[in-house]
N, C-alpha and C. Protein backbone atom coordinates (compact mmCIF):
# COMPACT_ATOMS: atom_id res chain seq x y z
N UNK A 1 -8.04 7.79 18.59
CA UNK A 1 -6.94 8.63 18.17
C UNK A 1 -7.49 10.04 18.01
N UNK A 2 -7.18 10.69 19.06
CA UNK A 2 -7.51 12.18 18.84
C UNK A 2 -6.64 13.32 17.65
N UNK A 3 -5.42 13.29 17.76
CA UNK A 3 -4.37 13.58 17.19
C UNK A 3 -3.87 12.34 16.64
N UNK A 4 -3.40 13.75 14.76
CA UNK A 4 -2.47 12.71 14.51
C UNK A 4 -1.12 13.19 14.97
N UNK A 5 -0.14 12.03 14.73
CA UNK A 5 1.55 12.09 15.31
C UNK A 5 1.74 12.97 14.58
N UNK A 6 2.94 13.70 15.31
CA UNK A 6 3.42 14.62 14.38
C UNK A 6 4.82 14.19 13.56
N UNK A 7 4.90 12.64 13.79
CA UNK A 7 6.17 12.51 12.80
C UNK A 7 5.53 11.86 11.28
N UNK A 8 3.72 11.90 11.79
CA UNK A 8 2.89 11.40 10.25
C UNK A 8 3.49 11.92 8.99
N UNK A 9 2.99 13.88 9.77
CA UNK A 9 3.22 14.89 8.62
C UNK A 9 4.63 14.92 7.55
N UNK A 10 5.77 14.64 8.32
CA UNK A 10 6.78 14.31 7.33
C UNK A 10 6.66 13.02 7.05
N UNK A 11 6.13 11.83 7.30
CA UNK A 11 6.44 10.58 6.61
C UNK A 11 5.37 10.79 5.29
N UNK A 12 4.37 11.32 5.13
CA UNK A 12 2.87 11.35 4.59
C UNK A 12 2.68 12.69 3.46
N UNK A 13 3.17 13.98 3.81
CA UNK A 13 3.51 15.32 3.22
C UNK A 13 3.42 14.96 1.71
N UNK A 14 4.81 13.97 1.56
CA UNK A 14 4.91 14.10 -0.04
C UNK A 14 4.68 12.10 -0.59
N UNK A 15 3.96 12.27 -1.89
CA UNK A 15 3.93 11.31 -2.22
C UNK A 15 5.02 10.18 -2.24
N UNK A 16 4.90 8.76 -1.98
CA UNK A 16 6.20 8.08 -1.64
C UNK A 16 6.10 8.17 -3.29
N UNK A 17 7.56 7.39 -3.45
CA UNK A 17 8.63 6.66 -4.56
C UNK A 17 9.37 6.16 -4.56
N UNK A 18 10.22 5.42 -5.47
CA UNK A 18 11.19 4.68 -5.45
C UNK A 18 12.47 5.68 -4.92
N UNK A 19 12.17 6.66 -5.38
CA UNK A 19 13.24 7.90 -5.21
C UNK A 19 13.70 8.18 -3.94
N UNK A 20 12.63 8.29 -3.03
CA UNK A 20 12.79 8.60 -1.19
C UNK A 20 12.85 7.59 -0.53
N UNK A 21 12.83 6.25 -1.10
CA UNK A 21 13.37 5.30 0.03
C UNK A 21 14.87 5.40 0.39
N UNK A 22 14.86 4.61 1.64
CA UNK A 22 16.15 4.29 1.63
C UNK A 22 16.42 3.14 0.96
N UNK A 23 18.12 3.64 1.06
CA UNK A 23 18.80 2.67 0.08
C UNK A 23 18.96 0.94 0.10
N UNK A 24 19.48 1.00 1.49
CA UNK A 24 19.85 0.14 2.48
C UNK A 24 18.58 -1.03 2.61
N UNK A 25 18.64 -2.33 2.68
CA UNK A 25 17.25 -3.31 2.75
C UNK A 25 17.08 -3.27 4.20
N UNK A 26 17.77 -3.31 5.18
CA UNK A 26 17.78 -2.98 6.84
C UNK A 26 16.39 -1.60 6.78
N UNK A 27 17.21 -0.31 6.18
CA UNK A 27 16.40 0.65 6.71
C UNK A 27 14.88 0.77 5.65
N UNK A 28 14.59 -0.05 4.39
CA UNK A 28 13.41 -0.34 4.16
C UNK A 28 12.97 -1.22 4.68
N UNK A 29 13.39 -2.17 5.30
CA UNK A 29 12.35 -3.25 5.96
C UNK A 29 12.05 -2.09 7.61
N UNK A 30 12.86 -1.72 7.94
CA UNK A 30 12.11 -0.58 9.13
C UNK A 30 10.96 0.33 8.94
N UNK A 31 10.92 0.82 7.59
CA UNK A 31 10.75 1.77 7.43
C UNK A 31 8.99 0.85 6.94
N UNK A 32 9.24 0.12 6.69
CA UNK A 32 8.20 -0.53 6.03
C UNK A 32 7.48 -1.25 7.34
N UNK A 33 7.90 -1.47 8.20
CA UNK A 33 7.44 -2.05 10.11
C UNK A 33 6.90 -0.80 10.41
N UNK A 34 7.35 0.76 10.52
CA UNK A 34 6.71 1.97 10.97
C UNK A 34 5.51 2.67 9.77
N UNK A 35 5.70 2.02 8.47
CA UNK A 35 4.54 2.24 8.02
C UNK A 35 3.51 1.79 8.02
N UNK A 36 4.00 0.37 8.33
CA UNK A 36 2.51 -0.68 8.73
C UNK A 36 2.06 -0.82 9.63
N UNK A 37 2.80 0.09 11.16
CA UNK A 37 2.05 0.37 12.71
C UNK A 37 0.89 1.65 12.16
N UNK A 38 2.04 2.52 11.70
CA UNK A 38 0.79 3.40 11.42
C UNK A 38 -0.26 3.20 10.85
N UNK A 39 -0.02 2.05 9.42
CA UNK A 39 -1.57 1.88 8.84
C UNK A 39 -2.74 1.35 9.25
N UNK A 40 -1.90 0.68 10.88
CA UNK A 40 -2.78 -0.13 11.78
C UNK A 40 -3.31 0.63 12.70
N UNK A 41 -2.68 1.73 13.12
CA UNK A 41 -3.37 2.91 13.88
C UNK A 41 -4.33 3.64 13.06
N UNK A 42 -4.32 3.73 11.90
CA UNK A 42 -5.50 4.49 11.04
C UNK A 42 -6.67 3.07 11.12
N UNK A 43 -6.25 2.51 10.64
CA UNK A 43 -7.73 1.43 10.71
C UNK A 43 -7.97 1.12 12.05
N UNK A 44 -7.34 1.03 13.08
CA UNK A 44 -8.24 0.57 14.14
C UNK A 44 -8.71 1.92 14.99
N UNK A 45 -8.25 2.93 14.52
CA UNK A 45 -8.84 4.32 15.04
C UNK A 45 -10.36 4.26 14.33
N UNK A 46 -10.29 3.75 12.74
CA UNK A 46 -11.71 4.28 12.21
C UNK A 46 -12.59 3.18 12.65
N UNK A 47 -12.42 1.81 12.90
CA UNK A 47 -12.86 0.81 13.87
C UNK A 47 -13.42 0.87 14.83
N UNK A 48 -12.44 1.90 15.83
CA UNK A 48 -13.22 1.92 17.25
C UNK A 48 -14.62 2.32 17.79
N UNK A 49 -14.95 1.52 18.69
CA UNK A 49 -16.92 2.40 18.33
C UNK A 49 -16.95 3.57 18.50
N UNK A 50 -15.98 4.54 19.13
CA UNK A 50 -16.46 5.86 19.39
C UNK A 50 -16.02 6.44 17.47
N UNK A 51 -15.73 5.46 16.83
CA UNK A 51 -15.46 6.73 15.53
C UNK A 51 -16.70 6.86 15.20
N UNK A 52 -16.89 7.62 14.19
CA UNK A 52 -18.29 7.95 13.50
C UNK A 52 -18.12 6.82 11.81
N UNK A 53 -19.48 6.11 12.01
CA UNK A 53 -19.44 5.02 11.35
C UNK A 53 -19.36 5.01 9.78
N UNK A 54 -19.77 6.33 9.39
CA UNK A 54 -19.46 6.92 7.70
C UNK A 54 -17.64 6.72 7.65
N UNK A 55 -17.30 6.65 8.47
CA UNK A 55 -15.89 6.24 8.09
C UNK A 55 -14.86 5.46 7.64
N UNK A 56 -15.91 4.44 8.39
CA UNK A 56 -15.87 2.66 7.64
C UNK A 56 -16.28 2.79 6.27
N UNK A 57 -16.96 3.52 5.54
CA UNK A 57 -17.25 3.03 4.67
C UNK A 57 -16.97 3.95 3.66
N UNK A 58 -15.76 4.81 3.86
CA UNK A 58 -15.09 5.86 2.47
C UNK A 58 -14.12 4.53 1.98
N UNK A 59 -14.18 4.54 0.94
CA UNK A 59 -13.78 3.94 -0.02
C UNK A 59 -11.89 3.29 0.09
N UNK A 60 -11.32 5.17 0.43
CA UNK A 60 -10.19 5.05 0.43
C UNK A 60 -9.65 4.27 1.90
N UNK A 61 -10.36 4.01 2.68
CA UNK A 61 -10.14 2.89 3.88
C UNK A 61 -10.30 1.72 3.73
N UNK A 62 -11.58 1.22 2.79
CA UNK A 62 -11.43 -0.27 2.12
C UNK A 62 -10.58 -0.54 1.11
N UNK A 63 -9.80 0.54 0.71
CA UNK A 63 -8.55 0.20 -0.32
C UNK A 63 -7.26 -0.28 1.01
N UNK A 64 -7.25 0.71 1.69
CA UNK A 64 -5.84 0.86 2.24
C UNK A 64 -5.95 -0.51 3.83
N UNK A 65 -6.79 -1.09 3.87
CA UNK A 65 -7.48 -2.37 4.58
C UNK A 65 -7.22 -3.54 3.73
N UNK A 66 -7.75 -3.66 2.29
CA UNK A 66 -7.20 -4.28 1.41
C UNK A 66 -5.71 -4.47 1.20
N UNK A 67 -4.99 -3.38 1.23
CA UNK A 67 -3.48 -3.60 0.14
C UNK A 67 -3.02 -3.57 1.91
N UNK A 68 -3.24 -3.37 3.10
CA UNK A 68 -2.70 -4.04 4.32
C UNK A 68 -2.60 -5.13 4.22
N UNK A 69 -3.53 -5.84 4.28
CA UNK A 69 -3.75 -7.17 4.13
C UNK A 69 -3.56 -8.44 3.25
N UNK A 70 -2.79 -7.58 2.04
CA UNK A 70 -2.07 -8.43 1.36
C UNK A 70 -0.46 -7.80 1.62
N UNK A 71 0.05 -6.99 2.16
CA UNK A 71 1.68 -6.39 2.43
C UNK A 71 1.64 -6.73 3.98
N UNK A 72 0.89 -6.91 5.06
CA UNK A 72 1.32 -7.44 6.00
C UNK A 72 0.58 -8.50 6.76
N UNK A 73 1.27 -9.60 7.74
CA UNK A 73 0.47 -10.57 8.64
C UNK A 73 0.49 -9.52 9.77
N UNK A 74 -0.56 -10.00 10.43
CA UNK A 74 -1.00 -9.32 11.86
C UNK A 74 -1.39 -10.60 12.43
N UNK A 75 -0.95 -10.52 13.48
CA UNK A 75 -1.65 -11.32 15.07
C UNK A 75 -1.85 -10.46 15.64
N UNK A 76 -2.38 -10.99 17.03
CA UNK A 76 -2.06 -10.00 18.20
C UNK A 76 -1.39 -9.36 19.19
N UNK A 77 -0.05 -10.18 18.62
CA UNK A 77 0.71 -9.33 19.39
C UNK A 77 1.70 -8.58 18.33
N UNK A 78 1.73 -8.16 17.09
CA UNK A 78 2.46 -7.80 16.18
C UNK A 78 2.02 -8.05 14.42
N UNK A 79 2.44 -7.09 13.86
CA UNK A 79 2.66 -7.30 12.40
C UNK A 79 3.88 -7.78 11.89
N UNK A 80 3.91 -8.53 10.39
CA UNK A 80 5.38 -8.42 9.77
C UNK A 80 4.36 -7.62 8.16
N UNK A 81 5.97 -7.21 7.73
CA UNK A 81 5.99 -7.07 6.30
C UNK A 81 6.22 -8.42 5.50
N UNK A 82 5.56 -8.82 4.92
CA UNK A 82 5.28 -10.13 3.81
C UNK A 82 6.39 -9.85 2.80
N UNK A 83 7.38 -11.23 2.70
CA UNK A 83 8.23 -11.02 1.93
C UNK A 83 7.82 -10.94 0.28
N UNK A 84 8.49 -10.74 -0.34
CA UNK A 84 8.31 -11.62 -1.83
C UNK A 84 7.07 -12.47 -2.73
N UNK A 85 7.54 -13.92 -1.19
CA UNK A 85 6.67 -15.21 -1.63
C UNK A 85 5.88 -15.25 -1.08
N UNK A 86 5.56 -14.02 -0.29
CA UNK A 86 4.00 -14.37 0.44
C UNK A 86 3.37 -13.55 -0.27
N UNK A 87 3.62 -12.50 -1.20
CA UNK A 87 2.46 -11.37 -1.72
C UNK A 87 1.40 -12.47 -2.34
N UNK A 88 0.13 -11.85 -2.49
CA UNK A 88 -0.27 -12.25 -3.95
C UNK A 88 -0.33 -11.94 -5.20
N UNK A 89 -0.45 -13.22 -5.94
CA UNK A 89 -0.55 -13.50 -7.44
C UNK A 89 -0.60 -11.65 -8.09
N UNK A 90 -0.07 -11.06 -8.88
CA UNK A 90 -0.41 -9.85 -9.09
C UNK A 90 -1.51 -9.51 -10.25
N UNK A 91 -2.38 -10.40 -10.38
CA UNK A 91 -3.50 -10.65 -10.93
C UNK A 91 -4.98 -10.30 -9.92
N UNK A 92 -4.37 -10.46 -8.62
CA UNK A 92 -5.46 -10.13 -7.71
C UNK A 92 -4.76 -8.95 -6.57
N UNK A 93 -3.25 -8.70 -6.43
CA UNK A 93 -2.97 -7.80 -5.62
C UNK A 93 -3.27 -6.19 -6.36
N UNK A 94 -3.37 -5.49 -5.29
CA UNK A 94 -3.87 -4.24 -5.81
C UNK A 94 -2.09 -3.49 -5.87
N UNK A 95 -2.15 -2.70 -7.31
CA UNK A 95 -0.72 -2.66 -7.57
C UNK A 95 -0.41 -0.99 -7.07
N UNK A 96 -2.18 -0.22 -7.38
CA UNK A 96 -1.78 0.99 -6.77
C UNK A 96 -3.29 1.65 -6.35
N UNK A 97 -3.21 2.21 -4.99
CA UNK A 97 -4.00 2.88 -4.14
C UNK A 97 -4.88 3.68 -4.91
N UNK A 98 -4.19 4.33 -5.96
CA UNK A 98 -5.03 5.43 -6.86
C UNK A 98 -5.91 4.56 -8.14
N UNK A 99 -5.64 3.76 -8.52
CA UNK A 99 -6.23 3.28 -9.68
C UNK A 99 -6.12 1.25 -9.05
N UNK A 100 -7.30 0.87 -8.37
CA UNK A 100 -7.06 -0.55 -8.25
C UNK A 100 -6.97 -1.45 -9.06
N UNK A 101 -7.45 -1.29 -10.28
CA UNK A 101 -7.90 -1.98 -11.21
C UNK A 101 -6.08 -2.00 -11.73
N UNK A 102 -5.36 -1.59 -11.97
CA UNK A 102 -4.07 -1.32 -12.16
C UNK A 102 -2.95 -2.39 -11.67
N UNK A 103 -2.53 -3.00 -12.57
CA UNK A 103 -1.70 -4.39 -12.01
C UNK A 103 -0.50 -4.49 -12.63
N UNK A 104 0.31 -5.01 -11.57
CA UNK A 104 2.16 -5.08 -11.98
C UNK A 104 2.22 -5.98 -13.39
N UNK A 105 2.97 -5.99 -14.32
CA UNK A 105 2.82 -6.32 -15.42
C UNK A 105 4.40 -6.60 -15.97
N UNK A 106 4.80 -7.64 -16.36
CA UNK A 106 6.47 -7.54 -16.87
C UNK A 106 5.89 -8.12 -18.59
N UNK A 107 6.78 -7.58 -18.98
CA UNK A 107 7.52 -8.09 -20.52
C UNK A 107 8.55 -7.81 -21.17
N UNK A 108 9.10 -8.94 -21.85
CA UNK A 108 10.55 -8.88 -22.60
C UNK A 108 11.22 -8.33 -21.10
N UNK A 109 11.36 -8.31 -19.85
CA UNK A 109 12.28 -8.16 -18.81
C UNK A 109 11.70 -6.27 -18.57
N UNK A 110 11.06 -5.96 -18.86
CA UNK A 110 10.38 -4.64 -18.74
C UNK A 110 9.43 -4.54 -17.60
N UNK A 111 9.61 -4.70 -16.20
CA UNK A 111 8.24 -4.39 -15.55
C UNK A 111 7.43 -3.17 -15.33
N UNK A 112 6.27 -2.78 -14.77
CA UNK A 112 5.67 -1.76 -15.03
C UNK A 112 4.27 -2.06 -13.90
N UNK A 113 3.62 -1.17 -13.32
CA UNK A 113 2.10 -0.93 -12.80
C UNK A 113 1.35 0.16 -13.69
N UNK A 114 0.50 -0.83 -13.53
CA UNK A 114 -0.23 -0.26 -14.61
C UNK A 114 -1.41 -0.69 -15.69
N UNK A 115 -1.18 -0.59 -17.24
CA UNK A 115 -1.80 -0.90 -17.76
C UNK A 115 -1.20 -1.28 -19.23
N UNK A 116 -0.99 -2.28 -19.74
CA UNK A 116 -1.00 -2.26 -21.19
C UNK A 116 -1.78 -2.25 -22.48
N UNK A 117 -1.00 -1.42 -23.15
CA UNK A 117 -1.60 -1.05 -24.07
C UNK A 117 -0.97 -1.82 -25.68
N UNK A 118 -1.88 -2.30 -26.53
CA UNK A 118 -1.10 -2.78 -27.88
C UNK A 118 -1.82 -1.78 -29.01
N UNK A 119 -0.54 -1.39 -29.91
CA UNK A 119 -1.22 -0.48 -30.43
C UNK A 119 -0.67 -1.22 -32.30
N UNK A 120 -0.93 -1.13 -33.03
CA UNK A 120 -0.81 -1.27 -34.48
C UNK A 120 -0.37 -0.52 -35.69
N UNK A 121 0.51 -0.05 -36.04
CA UNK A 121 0.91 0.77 -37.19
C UNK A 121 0.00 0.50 -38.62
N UNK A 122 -0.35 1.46 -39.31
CA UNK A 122 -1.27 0.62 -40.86
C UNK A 122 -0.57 1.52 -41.44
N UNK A 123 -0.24 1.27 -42.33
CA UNK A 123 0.54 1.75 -43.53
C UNK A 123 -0.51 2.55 -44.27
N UNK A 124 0.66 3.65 -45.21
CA UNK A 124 -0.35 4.54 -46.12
C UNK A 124 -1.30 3.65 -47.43
């Protein structure tokens, strides 16, 4: 991969969120098929023997190799996006790119990524 696409720069520009998806489950499950070609064009670009081999081994490529590989199946002739019941346990899935150690977490019907915290009031 000499160039990147130029439809990267607007998918990539601004951090995702819940906010900029689409609404529609049709146009996130698309949207989620064109993010996971691309994440497959970044790893098998840094793969190929002509890359330079310090590349394999930045950190932020064994994250984003990781959380592939638990959000999609690959064969060889195609990827899917993993529904639901195929993720894993969120005890071992990585919940966010920036902080791995960071895991989906529900209580009392409250979910959250992240981290909990218990904290204690002491009286005067």
């Amino acid at each position: 991969m000499e160039h990147t696409p130029a439809a990267w720069w607007d998918r990539y520009a601004q951090r995702a969120d819940d906010f900029r998806l689409p609404q529609s489950e049709t146009a996130r499950t698309a949207l989620a098929a064109t993010l996971g070609a691309d994440g497959y064009r970044l790893l098998d670009a840094v793969h190929h023997p002509g890359a330079p081999a310090w590349l394999r081994e930045l950190p932020a490529l064994e994250v984003l190799r990781q959380v592939w590989v638990q959000q999609y199946y690959r064969d060889q002739s195609d990827h899917r996006w993993r529904g639901k019941g195929d993720l894993p346990p969120s005890a071992v899935a990585i919940g966010s790119p920036y902080d791995t150690d960071a895991h989906y977490g529900i209580k009392h019907g409250m979910g959250w990524r992240g981290f909990e915290g218990h904290f204690t009031e002491v009286g005067p």
